[in-house]
Protein backbone atom coordinates (compact mmCIF):
# COMPACT_ATOMS: atom_id res chain seq x y z
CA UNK A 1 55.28 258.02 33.53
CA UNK A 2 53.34 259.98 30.86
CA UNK A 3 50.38 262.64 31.40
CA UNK A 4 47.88 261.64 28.99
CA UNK A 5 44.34 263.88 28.48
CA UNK A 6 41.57 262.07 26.48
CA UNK A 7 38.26 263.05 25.24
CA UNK A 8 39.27 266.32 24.42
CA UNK A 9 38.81 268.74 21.39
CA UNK A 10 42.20 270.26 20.08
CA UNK A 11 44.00 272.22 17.52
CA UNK A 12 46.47 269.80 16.15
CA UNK A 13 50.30 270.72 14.65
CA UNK A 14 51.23 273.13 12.43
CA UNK A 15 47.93 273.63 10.33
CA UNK A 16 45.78 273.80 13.20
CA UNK A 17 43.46 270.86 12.18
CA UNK A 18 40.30 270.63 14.75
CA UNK A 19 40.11 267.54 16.54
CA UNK A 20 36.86 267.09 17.98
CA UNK A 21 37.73 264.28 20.12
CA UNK A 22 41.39 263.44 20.77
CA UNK A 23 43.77 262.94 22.97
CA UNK A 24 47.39 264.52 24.18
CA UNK A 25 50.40 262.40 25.69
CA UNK A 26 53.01 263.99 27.69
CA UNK A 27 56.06 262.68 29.33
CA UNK A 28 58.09 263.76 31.94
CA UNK A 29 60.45 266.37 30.33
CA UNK A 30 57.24 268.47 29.43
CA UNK A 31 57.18 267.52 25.89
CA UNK A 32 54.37 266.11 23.56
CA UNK A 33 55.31 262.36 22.81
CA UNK A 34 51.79 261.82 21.06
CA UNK A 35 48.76 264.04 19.61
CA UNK A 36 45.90 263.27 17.41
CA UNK A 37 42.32 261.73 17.05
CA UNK A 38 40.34 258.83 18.68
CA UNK A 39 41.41 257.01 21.68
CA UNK A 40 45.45 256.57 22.60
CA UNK A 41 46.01 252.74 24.04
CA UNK A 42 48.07 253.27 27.20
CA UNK A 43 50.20 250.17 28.43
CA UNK A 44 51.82 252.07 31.66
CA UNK A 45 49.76 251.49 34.50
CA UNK A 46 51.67 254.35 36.08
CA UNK A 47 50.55 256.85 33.46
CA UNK A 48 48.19 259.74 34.70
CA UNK A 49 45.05 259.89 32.91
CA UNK A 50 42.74 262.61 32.32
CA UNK A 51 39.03 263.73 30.78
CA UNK A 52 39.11 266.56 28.82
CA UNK A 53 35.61 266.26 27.85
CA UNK A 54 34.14 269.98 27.35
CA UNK A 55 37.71 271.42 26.68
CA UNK A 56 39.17 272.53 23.53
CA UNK A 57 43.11 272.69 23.82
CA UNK A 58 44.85 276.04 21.95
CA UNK A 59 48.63 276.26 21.40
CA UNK A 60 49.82 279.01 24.31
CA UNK A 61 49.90 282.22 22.45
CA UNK A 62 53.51 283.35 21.20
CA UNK A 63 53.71 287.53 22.25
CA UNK A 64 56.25 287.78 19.61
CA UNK A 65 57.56 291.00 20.08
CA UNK A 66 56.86 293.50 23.42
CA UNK A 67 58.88 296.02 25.02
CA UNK A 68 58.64 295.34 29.16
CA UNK A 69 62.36 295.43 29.41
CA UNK A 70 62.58 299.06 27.48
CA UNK A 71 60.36 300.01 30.58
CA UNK A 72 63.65 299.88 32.62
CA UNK A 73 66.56 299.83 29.74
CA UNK A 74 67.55 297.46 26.65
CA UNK A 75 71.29 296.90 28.10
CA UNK A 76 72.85 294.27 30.18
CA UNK A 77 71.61 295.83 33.49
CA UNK A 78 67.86 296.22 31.98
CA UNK A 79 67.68 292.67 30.99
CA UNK A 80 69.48 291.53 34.35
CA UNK A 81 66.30 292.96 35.98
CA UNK A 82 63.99 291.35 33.62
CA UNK A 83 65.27 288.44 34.65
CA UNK A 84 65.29 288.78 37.71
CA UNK A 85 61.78 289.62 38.00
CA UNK A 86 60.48 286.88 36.06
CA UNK A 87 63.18 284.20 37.75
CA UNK A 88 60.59 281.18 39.02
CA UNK A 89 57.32 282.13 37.69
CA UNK A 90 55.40 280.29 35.01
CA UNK A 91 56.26 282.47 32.21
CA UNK A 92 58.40 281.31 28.75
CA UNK A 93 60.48 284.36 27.24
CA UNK A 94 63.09 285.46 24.92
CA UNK A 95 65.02 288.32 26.23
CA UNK A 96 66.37 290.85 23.51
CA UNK A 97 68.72 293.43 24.65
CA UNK A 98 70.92 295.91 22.74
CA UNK A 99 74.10 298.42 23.54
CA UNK A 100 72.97 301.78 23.87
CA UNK A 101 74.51 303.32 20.70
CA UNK A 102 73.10 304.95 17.88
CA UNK A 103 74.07 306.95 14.61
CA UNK A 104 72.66 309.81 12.98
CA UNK A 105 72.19 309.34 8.82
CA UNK A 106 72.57 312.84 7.28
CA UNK A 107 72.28 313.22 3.73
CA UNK A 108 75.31 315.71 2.98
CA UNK A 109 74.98 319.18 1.07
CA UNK A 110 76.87 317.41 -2.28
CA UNK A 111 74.69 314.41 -2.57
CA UNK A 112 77.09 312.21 -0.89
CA UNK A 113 75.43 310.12 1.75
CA UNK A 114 77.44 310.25 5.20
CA UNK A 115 76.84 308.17 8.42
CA UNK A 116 77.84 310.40 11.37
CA UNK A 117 78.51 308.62 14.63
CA UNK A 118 77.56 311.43 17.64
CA UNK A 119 78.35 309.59 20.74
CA UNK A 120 81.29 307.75 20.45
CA UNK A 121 84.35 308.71 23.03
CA UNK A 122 87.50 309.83 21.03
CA UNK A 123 89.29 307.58 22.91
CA UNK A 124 87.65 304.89 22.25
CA UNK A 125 87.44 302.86 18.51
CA UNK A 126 83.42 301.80 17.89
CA UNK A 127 84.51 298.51 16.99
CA UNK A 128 86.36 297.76 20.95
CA UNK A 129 83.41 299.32 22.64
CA UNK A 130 80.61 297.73 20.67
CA UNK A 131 82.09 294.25 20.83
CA UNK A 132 82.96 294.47 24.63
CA UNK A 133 79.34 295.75 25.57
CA UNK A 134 77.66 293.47 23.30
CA UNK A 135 78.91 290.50 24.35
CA UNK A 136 77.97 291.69 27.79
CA UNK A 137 74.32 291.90 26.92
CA UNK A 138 74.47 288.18 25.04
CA UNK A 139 75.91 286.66 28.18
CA UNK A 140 72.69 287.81 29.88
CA UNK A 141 69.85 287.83 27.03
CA UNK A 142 69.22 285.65 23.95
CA UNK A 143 69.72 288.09 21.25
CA UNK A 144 70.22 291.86 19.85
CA UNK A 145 66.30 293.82 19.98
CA UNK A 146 67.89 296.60 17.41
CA UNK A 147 65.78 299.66 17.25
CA UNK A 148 65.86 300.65 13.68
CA UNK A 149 68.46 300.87 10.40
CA UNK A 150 68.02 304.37 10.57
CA UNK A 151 69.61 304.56 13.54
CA UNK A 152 72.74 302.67 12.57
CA UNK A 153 75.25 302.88 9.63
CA UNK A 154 75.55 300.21 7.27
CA UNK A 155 79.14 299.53 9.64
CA UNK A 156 76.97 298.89 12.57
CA UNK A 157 74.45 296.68 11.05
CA UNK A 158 77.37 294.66 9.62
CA UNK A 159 78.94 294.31 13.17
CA UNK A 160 75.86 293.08 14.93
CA UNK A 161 75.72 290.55 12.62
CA UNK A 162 79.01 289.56 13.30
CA UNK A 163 79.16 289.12 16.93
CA UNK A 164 76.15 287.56 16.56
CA UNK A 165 77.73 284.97 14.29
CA UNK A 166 80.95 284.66 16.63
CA UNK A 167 79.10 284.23 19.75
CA UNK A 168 76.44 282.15 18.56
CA UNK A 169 79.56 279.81 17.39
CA UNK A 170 81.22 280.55 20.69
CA UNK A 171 77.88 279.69 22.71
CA UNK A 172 76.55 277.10 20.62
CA UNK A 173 73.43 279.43 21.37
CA UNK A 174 70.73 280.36 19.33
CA UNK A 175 71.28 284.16 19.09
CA UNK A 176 68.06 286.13 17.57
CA UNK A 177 68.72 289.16 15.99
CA UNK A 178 65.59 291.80 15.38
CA UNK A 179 65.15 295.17 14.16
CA UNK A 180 62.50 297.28 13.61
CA UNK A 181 61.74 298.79 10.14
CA UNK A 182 59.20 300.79 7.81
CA UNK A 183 57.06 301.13 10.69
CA UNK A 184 55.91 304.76 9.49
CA UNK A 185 55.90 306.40 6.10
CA UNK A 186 58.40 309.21 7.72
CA UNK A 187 60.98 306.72 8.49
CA UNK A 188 60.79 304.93 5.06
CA UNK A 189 61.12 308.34 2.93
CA UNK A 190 63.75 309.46 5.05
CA UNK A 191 65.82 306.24 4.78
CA UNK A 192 65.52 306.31 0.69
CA UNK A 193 66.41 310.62 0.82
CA UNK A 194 69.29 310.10 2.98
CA UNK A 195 70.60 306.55 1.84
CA UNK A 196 69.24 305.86 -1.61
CA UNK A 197 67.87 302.40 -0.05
CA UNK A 198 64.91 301.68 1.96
CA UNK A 199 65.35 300.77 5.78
CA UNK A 200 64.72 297.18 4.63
CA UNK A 201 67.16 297.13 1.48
CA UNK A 202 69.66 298.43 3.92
CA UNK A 203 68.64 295.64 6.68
CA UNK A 204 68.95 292.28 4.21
CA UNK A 205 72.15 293.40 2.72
CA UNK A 206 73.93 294.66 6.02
CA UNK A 207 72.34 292.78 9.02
CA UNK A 208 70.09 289.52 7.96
CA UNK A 209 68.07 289.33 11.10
CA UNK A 210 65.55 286.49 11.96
CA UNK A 211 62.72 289.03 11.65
CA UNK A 212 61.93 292.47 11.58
CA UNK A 213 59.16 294.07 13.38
CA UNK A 214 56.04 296.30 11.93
CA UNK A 215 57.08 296.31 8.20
CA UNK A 216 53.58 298.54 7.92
CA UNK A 217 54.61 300.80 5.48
CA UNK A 218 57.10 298.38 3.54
CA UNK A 219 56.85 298.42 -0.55
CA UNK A 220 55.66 295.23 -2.22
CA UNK A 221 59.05 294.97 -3.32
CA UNK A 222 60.30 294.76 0.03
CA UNK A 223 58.09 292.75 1.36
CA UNK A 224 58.86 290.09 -1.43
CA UNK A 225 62.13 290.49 -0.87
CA UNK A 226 61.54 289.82 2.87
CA UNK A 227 59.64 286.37 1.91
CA UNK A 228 62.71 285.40 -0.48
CA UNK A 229 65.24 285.43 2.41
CA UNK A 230 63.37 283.87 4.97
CA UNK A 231 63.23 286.54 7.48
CA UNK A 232 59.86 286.79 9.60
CA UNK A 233 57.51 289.17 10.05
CA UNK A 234 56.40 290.44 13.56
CA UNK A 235 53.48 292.82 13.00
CA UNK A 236 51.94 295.30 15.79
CA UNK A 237 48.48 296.66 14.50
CA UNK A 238 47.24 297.55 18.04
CA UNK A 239 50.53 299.50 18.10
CA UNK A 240 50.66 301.20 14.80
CA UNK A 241 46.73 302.33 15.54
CA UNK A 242 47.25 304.38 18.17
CA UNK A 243 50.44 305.79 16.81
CA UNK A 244 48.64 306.41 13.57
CA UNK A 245 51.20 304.92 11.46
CA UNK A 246 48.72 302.50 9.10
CA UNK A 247 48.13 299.10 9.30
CA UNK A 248 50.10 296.30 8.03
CA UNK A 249 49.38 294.31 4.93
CA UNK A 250 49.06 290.56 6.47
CA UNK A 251 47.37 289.09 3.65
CA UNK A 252 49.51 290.20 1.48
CA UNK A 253 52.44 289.07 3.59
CA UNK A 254 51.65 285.67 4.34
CA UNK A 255 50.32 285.23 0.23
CA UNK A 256 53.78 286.68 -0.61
CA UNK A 257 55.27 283.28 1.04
CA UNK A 258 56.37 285.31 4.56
CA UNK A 259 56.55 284.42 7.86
CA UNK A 260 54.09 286.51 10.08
CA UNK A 261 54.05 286.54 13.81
CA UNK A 262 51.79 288.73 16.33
CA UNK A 263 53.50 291.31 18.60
CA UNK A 264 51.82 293.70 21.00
CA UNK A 265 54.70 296.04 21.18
CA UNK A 266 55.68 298.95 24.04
CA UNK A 267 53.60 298.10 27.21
CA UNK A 268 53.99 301.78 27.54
CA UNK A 269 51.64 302.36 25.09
CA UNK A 270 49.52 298.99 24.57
CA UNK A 271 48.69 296.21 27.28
CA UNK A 272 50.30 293.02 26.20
CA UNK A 273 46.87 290.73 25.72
CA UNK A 274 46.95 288.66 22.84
CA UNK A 275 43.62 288.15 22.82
CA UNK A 276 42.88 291.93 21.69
CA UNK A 277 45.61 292.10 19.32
CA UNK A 278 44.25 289.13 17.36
CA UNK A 279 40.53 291.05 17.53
CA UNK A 280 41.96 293.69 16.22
CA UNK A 281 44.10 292.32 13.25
CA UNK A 282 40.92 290.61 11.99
CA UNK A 283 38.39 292.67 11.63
CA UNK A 284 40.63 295.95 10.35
CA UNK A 285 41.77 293.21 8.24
CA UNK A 286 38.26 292.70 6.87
CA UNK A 287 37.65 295.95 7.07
CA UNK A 288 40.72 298.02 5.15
CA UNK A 289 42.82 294.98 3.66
CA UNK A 290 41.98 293.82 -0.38
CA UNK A 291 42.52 291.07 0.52
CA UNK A 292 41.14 288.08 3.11
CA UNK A 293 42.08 287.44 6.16
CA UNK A 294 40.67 284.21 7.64
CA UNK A 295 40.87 283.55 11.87
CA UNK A 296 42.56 280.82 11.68
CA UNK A 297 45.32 282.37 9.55
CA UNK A 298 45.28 284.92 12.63
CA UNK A 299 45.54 282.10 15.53
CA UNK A 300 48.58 280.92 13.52
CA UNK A 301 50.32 283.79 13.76
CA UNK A 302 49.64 284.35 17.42
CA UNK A 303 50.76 280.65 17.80
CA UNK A 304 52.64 278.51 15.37
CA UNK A 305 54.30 281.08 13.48
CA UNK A 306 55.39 283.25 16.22
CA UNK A 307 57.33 279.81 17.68
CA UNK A 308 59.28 279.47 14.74
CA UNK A 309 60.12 283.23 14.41
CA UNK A 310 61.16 282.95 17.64
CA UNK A 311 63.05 279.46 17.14
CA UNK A 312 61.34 277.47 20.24
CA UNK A 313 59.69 274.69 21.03
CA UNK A 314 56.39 276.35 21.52
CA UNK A 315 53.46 277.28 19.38
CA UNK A 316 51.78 274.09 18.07
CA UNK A 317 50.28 270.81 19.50
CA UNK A 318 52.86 268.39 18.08
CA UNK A 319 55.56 265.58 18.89
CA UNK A 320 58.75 266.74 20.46
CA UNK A 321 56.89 270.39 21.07
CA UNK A 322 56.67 271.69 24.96
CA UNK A 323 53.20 271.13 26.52
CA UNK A 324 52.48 274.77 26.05
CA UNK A 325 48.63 275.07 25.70
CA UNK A 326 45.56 277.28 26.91
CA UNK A 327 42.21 275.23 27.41
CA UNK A 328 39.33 276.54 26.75
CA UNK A 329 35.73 275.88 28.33
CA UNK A 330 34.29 274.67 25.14
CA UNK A 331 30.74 275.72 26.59
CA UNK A 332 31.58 278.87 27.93
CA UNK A 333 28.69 282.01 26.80
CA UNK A 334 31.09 283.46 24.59
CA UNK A 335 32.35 280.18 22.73
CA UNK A 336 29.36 277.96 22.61
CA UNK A 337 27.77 276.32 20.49
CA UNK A 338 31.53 275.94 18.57
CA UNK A 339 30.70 275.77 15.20
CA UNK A 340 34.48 278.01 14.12
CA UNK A 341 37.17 277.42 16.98
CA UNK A 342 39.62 279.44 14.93
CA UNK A 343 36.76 282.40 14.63
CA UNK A 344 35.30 281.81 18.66
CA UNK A 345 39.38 282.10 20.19
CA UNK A 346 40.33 284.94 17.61
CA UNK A 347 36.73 287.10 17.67
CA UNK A 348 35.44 286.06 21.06
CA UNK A 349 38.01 284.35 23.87
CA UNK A 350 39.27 286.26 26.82
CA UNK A 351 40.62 285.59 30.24
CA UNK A 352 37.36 284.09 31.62
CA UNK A 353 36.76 281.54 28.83
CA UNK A 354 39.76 279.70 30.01
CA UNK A 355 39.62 276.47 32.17
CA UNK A 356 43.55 276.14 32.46
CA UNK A 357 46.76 277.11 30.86
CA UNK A 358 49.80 274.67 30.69
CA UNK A 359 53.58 275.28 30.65
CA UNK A 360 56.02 272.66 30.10
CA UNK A 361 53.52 270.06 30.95
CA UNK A 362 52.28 271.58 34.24
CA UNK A 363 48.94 273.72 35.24
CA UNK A 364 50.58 277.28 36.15
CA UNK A 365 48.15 277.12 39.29
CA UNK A 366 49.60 274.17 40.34
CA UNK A 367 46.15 272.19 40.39
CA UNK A 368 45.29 268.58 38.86
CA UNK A 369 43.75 268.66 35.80
């Protein structure tokens, strides 16, 4: 038995096309079967029908990088928490955690550049800690959440890749690595004075994460260097406002051939609403940037990019994707008459302009469509 909605308006696959009046299959296991325009001929008299006249169906919005577990701690017990809060409620997530230790980079008095480890137990060897309490957090989480290269030693960066590689061929599990980098101009000069490389430099040739967060203040060269491996981009404009750090180059980014996803970073500083992060990112976009940044470049970052940075089944209307979608009351004051859906959800959606919002195939408030 299959959930089908007809008559509706959606935003279809990867590109985002606007379907004024479609239609959206789903079967049992919560996944999109079938997608597109006109009518879809259903031959199962048990199917489960629906109008979605008036309604404009959204990919769910991918929060690609936030900090509500380093509210409470990044290790093993930290993430056991997160988890246990969020255990049976309606909410997808990747949980990033990280071992609690960190190095100090101090350019010595002859030149020399020396990585100075300040914590570590003189008993104890880095390498038997950091493998023990890393594979701790990995049992629990689904990847390392690093906090920045200038924090670790080209050694560390080089061994978080590597249990990453063993476990993820132990697990057959997709571990994610992340790491922040060039988030302010402070921490890229002082990464180049005390290491001769930039944060980033030191990042693709030590550690090869799946993406790095902020990359505000990275060089051109970096950033093209970024788009030539393949690593995405999580930026954090909300984030780097109030700090004061700048504001990322996305249209340079994403012209460059990267991979750009939407973050709203530490809830201890900015309130995780996806709505106002996209808001923002346009119109400082349009207002700062060269270059331009069109809305519905924006809603793909907050949706189908930020489900391939994050390497799940989420983020675009699609075959074999989860039924992960927001639907929005196509006549609603702030959206009608819909003339741009990619300008209306980016410059004027919130909270009240939504009808529904799906997980896995089901209404989170449990109603019939």
């Amino acid at each position: 038995m299959s959930l089908i909605i007809k008559n509706i308006s959606l935003l279809l696959e990867n590109d985002l096309e606007f379907i004024n009046c479609g239609y959206i299959v789903i079967g049992k296991d919560g996944l999109i079967s079938h997608a597109g325009q006109g009518d879809f001929r259903n031959t199962n008299k048990h199917d489960k029908v629906f109008d979605g006249e008036g309604l404009l169906a959204c990919p769910g919005f991918v929060n690609a990088h936030t900090h509500i577990g380093d509210s409470r701690g990044g290790g093993s017990e930290g993430i056991k928490l997160l988890n246990d809060a969020l255990f049976d409620t309606p909410i997808k997530y990747v949980a990033l955690g990280r071992p609690e230790y960190y190095f100090t980079i101090h350019p010595s008095s002859d030149g020399e550049k020396v990585d100075r480890y300040p914590y570590k137990s003189p008993k104890e060897t880095l390498s038997t800690n950091f493998n023990k309490t890393s594979h701790k957090i990995l049992e629990v989480c689904d990847g390392f959440g690093i906090s920045g290269a200038n924090e670790n030693s080209d050694e560390s960066l080089n061994q978080y890749r590597k249990v990453a590689h063993e476990y993820r061929e132990k697990s057959r599990r997709n571990i994610i690595v992340a790491i922040h980098a060039a988030e302010s101009e402070q921490t890229v000069t002082f990464s180049v004075s005390a290491t001769g490389k930039s944060e980033v430099q030191r990042i693709l040739l030590n550690l090869m994460p799946d993406f790095i967060v902020h990359m505000t203040n990275a060089s051109d060269e970096d950033i093209t260097r970024v788009a030539e491996q393949g690593v995405g981009i999580v930026v954090c404009p909300r984030s780097n406002g109030i700090l004061g750090v700048g504001f990322p180059r996305v249209a340079k980014m994403l012209r460059l051939g990267c991979h750009v996803g939407i973050g709203t970073d530490n809830v201890m500083i900015n309130s995780p609403d996806m709505f106002r992060e996209m808001d923002y990112l346009w119109k400082m976009s349009r207002t700062i940037d060269d270059e331009f940044l069109s809305a519905r470049d924006v809603l793909k970052m907050a949706t189908v990019n930020g489900g391939k940075i994050l390497k799940i089944k989420s983020g675009s209307i699609a075959p074999n994707m989860s039924a992960d979608m927001i639907f929005f009351k196509k006549d609603h004051i702030d959206l009608a008459p819909l003339h741009n859906p990619y300008a209306a959800i980016v410059h004027r959606a919130d909270m009240d302009s939504i009808h529904n919002v799906m997980i896995n195939g089901r209404l989170i408030d449990g109603e019939e469509f």
